[in-house]
PDB file of N, CA and C in Angstrom:
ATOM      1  N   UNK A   1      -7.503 -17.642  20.345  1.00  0.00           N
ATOM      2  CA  UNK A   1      -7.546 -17.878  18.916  1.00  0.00           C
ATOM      3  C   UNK A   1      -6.270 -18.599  18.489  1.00  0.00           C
ATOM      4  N   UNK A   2      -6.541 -19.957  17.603  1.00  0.00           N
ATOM      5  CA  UNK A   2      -5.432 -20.427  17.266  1.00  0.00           C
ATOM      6  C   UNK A   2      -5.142 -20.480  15.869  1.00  0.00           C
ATOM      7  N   UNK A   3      -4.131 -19.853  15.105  1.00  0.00           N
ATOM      8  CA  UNK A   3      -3.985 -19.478  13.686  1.00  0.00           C
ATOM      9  C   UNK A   3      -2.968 -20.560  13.703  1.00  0.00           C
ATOM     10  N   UNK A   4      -3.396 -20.905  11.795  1.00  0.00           N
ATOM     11  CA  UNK A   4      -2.327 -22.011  11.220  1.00  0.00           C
ATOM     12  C   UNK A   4      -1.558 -21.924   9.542  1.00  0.00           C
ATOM     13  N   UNK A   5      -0.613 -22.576   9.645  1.00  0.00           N
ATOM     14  CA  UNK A   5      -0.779 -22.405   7.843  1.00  0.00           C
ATOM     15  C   UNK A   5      -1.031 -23.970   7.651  1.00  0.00           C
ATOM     16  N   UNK A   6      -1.587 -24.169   6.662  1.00  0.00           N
ATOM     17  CA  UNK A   6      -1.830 -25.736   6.017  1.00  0.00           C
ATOM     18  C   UNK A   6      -1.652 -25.898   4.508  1.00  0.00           C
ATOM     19  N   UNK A   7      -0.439 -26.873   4.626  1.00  0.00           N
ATOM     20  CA  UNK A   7       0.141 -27.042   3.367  1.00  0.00           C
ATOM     21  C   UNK A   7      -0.515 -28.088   2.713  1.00  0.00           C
ATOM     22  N   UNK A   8      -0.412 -28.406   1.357  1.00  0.00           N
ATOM     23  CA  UNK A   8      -1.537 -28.872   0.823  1.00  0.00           C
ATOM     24  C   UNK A   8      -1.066 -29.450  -0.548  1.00  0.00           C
ATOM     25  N   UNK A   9      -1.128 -30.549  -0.655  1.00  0.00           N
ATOM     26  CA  UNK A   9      -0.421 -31.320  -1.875  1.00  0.00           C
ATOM     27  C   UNK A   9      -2.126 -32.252  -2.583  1.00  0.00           C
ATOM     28  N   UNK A  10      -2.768 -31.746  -4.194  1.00  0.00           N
ATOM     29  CA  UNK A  10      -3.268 -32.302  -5.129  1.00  0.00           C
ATOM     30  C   UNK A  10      -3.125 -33.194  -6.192  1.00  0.00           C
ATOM     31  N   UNK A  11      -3.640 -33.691  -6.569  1.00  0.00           N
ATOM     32  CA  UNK A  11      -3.947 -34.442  -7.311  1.00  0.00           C
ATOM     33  C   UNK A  11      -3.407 -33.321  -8.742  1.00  0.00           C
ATOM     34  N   UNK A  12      -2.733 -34.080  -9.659  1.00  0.00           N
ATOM     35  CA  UNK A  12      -2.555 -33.074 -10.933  1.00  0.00           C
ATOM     36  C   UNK A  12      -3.076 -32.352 -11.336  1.00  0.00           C
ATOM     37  N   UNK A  13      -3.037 -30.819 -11.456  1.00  0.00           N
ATOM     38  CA  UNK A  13      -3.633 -29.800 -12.403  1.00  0.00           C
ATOM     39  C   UNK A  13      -5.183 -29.956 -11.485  1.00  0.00           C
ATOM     40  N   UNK A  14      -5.206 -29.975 -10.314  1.00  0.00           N
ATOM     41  CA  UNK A  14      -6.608 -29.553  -9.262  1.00  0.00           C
ATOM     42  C   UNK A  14      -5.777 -28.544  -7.894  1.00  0.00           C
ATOM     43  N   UNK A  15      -4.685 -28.129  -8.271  1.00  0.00           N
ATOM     44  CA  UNK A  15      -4.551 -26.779  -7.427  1.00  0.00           C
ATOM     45  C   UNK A  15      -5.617 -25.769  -6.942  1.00  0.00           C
ATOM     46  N   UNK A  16      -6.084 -25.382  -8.519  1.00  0.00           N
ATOM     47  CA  UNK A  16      -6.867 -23.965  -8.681  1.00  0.00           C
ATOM     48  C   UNK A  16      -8.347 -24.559  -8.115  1.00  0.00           C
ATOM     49  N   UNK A  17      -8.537 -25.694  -8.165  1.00  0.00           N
ATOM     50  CA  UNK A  17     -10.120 -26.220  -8.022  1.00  0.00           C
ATOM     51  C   UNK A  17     -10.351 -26.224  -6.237  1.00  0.00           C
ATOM     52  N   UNK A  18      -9.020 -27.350  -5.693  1.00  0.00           N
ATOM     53  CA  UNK A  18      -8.532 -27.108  -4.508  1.00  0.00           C
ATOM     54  C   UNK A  18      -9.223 -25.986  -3.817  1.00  0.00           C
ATOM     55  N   UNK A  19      -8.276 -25.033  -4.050  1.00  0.00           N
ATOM     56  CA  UNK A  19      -8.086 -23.567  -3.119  1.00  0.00           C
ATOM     57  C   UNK A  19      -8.994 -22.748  -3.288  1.00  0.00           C
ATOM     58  N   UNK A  20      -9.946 -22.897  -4.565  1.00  0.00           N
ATOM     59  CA  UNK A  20     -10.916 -22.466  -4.818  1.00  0.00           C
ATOM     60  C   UNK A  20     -12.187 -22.936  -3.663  1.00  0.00           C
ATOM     61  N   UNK A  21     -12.535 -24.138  -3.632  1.00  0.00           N
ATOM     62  CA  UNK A  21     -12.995 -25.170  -2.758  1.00  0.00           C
ATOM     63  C   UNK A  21     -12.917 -24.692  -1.105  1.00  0.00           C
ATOM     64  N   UNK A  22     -11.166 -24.473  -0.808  1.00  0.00           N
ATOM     65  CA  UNK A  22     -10.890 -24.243   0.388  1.00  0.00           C
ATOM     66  C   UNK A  22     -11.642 -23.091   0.892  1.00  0.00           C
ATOM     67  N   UNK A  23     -11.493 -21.805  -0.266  1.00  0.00           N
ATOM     68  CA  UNK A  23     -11.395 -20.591   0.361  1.00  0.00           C
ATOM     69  C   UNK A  23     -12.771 -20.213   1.247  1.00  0.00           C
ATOM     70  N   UNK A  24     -13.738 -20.807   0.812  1.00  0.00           N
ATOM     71  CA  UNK A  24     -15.422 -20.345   1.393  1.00  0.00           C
ATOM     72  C   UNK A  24     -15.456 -21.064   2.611  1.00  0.00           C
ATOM     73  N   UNK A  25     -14.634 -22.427   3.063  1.00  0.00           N
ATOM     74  CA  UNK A  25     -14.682 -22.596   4.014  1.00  0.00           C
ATOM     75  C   UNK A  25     -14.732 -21.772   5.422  1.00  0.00           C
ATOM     76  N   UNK A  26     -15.679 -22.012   6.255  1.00  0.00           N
ATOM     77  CA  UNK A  26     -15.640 -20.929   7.756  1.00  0.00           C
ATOM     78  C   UNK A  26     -14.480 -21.304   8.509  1.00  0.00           C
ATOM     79  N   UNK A  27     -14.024 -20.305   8.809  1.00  0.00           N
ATOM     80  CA  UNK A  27     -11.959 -20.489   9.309  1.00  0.00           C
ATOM     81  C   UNK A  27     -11.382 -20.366   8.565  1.00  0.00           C
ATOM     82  N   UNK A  28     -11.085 -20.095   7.347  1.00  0.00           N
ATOM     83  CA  UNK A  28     -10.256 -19.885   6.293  1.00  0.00           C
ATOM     84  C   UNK A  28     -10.270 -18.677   6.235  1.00  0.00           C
ATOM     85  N   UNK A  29      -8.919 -18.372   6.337  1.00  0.00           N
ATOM     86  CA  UNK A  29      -8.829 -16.681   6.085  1.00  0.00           C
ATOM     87  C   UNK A  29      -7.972 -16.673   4.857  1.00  0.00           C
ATOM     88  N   UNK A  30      -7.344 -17.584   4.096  1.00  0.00           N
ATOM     89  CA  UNK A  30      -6.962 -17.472   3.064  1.00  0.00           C
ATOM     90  C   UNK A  30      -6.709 -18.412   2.178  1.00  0.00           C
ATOM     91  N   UNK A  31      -6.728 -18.464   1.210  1.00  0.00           N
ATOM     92  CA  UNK A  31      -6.232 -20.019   0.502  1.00  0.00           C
ATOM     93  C   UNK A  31      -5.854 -19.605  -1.342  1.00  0.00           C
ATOM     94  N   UNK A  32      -4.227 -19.827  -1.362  1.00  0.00           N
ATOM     95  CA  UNK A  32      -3.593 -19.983  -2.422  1.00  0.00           C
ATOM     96  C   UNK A  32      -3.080 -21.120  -3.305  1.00  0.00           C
ATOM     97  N   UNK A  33      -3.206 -21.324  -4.285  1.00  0.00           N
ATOM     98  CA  UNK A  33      -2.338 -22.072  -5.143  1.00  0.00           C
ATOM     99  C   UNK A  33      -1.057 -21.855  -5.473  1.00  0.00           C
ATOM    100  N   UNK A  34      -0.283 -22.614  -4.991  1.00  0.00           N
ATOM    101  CA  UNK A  34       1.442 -21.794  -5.403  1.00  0.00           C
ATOM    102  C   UNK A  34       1.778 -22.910  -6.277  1.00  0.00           C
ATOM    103  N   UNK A  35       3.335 -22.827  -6.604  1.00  0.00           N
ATOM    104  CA  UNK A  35       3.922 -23.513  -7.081  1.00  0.00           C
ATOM    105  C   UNK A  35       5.304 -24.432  -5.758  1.00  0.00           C
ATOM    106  N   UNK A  36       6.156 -25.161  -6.149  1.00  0.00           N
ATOM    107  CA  UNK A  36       6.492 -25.804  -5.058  1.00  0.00           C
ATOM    108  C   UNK A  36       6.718 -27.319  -4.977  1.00  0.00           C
ATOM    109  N   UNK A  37       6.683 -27.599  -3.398  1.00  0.00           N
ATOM    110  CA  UNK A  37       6.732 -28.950  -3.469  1.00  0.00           C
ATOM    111  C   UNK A  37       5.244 -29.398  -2.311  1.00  0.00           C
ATOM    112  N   UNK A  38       4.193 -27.949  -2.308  1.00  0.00           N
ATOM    113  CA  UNK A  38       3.252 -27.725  -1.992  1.00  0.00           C
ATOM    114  C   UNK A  38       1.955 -27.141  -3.250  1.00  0.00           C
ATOM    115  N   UNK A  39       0.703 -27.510  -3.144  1.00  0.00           N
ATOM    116  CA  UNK A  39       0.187 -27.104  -4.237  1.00  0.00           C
ATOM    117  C   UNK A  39      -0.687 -26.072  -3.716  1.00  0.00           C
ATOM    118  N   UNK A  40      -0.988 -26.167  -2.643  1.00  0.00           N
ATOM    119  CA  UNK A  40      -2.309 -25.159  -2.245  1.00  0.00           C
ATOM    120  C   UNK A  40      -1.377 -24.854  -0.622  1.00  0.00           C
ATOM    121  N   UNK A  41      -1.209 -23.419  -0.479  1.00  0.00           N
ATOM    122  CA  UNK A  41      -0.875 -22.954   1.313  1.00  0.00           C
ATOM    123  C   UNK A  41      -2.433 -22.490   1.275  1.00  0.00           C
ATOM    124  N   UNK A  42      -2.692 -22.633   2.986  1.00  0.00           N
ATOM    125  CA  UNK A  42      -4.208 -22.209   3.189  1.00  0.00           C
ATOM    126  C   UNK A  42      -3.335 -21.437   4.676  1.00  0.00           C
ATOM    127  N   UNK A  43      -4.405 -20.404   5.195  1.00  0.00           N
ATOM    128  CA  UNK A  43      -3.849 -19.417   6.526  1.00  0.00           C
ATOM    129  C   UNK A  43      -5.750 -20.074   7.501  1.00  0.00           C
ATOM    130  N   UNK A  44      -5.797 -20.461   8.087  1.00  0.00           N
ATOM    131  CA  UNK A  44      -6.725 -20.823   8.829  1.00  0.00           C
ATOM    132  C   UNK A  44      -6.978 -20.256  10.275  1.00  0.00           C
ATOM    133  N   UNK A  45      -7.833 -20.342  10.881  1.00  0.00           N
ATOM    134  CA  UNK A  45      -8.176 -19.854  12.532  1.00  0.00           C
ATOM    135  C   UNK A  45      -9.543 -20.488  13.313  1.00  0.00           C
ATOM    136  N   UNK A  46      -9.064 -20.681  14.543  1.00  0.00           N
ATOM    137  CA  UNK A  46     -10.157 -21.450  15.262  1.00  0.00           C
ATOM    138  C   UNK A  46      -9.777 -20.982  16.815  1.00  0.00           C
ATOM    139  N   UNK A  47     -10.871 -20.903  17.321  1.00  0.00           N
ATOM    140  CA  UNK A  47     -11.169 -21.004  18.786  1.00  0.00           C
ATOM    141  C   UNK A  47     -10.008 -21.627  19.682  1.00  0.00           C
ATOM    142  N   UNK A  48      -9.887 -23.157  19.289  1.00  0.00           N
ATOM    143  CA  UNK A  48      -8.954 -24.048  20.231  1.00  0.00           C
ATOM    144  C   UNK A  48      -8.278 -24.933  18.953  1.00  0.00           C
ATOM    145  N   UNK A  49      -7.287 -25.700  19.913  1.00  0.00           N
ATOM    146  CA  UNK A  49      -6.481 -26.251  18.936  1.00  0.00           C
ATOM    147  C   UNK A  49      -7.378 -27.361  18.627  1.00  0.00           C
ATOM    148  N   UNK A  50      -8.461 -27.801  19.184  1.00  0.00           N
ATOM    149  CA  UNK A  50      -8.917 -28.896  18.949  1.00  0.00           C
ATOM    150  C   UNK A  50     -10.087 -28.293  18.087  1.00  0.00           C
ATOM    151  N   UNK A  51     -10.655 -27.349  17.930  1.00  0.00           N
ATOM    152  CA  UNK A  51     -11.205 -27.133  16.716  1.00  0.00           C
ATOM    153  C   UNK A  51     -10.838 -26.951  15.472  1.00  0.00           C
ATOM    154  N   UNK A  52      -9.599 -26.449  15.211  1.00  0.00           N
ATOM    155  CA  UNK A  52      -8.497 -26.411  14.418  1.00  0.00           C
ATOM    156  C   UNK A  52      -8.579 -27.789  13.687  1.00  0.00           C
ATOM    157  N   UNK A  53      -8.329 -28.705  14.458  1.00  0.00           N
ATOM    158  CA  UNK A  53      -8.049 -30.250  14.146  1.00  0.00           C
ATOM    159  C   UNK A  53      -9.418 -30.989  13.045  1.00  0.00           C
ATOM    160  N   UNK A  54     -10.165 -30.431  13.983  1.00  0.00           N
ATOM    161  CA  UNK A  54     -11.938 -30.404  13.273  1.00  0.00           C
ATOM    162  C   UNK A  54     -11.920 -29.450  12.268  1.00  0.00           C
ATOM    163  N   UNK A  55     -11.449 -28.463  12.202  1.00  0.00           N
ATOM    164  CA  UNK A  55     -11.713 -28.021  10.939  1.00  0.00           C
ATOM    165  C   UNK A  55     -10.925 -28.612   9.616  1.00  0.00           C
ATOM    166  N   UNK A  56      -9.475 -28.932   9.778  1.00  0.00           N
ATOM    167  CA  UNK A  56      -8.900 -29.976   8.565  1.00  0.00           C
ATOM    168  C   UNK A  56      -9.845 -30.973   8.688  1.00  0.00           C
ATOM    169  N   UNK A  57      -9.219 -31.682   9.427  1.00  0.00           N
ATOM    170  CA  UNK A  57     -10.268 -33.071   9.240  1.00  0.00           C
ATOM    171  C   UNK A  57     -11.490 -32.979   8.830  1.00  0.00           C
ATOM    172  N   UNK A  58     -12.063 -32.788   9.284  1.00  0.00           N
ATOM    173  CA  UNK A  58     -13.793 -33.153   8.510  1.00  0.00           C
ATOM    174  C   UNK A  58     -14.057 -31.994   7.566  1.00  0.00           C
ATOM    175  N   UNK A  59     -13.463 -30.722   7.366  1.00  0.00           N
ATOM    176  CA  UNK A  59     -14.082 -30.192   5.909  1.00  0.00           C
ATOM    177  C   UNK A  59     -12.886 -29.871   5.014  1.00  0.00           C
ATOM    178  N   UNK A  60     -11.302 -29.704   5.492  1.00  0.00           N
ATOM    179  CA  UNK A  60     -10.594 -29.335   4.437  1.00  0.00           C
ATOM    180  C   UNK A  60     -10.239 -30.944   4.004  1.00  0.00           C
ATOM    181  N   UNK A  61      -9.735 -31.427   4.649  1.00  0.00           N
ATOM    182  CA  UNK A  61      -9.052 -32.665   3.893  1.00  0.00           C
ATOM    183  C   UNK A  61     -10.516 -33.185   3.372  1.00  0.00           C
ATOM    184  N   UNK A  62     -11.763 -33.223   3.270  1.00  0.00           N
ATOM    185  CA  UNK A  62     -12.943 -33.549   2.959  1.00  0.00           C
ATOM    186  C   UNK A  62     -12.777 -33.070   1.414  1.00  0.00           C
ATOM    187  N   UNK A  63     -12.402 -32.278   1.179  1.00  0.00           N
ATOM    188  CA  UNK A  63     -12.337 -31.337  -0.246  1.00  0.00           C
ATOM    189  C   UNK A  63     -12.078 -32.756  -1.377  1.00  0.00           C
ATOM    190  N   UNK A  64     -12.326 -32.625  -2.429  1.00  0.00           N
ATOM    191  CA  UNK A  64     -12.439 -33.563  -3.586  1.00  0.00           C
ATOM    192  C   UNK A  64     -10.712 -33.176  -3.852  1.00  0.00           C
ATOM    193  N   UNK A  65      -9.705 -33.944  -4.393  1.00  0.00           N
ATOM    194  CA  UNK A  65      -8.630 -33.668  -5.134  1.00  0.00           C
ATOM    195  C   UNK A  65      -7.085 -33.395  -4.291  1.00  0.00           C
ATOM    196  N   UNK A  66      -7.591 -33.224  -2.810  1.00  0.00           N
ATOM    197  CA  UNK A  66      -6.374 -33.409  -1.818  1.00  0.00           C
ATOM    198  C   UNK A  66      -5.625 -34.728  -1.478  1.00  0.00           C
ATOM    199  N   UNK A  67      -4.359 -34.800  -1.663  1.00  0.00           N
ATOM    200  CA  UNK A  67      -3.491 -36.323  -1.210  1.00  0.00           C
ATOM    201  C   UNK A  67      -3.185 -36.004   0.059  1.00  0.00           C
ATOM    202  N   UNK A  68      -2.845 -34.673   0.924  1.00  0.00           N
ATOM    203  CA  UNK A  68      -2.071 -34.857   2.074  1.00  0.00           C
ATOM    204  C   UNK A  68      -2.278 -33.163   2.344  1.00  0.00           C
ATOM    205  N   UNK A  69      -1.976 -33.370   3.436  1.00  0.00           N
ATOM    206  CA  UNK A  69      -1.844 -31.775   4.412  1.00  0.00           C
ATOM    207  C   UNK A  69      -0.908 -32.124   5.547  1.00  0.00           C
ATOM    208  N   UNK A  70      -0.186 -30.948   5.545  1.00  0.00           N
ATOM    209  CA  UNK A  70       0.660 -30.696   6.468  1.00  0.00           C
ATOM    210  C   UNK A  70      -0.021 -29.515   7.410  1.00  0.00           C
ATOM    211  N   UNK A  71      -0.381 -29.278   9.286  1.00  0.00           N
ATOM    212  CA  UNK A  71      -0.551 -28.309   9.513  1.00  0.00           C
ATOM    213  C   UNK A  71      -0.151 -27.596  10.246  1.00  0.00           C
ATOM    214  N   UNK A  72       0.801 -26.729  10.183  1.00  0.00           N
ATOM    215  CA  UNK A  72       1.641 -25.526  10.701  1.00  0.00           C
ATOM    216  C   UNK A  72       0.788 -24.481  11.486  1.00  0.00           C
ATOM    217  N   UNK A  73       0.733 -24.906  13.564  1.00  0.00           N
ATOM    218  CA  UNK A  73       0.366 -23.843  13.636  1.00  0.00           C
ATOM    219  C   UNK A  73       1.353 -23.167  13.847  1.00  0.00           C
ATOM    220  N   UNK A  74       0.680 -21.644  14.365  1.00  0.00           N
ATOM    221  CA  UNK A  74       1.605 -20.572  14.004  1.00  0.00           C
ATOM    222  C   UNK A  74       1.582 -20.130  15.788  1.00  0.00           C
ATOM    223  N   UNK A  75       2.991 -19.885  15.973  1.00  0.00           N
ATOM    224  CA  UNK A  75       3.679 -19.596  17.151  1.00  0.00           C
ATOM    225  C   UNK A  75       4.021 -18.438  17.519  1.00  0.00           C
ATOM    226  N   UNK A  76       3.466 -17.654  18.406  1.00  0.00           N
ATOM    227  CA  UNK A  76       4.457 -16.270  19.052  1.00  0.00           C
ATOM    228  C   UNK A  76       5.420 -16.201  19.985  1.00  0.00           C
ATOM    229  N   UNK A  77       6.509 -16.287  19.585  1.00  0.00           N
ATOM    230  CA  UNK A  77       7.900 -16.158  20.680  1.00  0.00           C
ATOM    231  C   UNK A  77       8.292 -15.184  21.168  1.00  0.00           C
TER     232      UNK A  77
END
């Protein structure tokens, strides 16, 4: 299992629509609107890293009102 955070920069005043959008997505285990120099953090999970990749790409960055994503997976040391 590969867990991520994905940072998430909108279009003006479409935060709440965003993360709203994000959250029903399958792999999404969480999705907030913050404040920042990020508009939406999302907590995500997939099988492989290459499904991971498939899941931004073709349905989160797919979302209406996103400019950019950053995606942070998450590491155990």
């Amino acid at each position: 299992m590969v867990q991520a955070y994905i940072l998430i920069q909108t279009e003006v005043g479409k935060a709440a629509e965003v993360a709203g959008a994000i959250a029903v997505i399958s792999g999404v285990t969480q999705a907030e609107d913050v404040t920042g120099p990020y508009d939406v953090i999302v907590r995500a999970e997939a099988d492989n890293v290459d499904d991971l990749g498939k899941l931004v790409v073709a349905q989160i960055q797919a979302v209406d009102g996103i400019t950019r994503t950053l995606t942070c997976p998450i590491v155990h040391i």
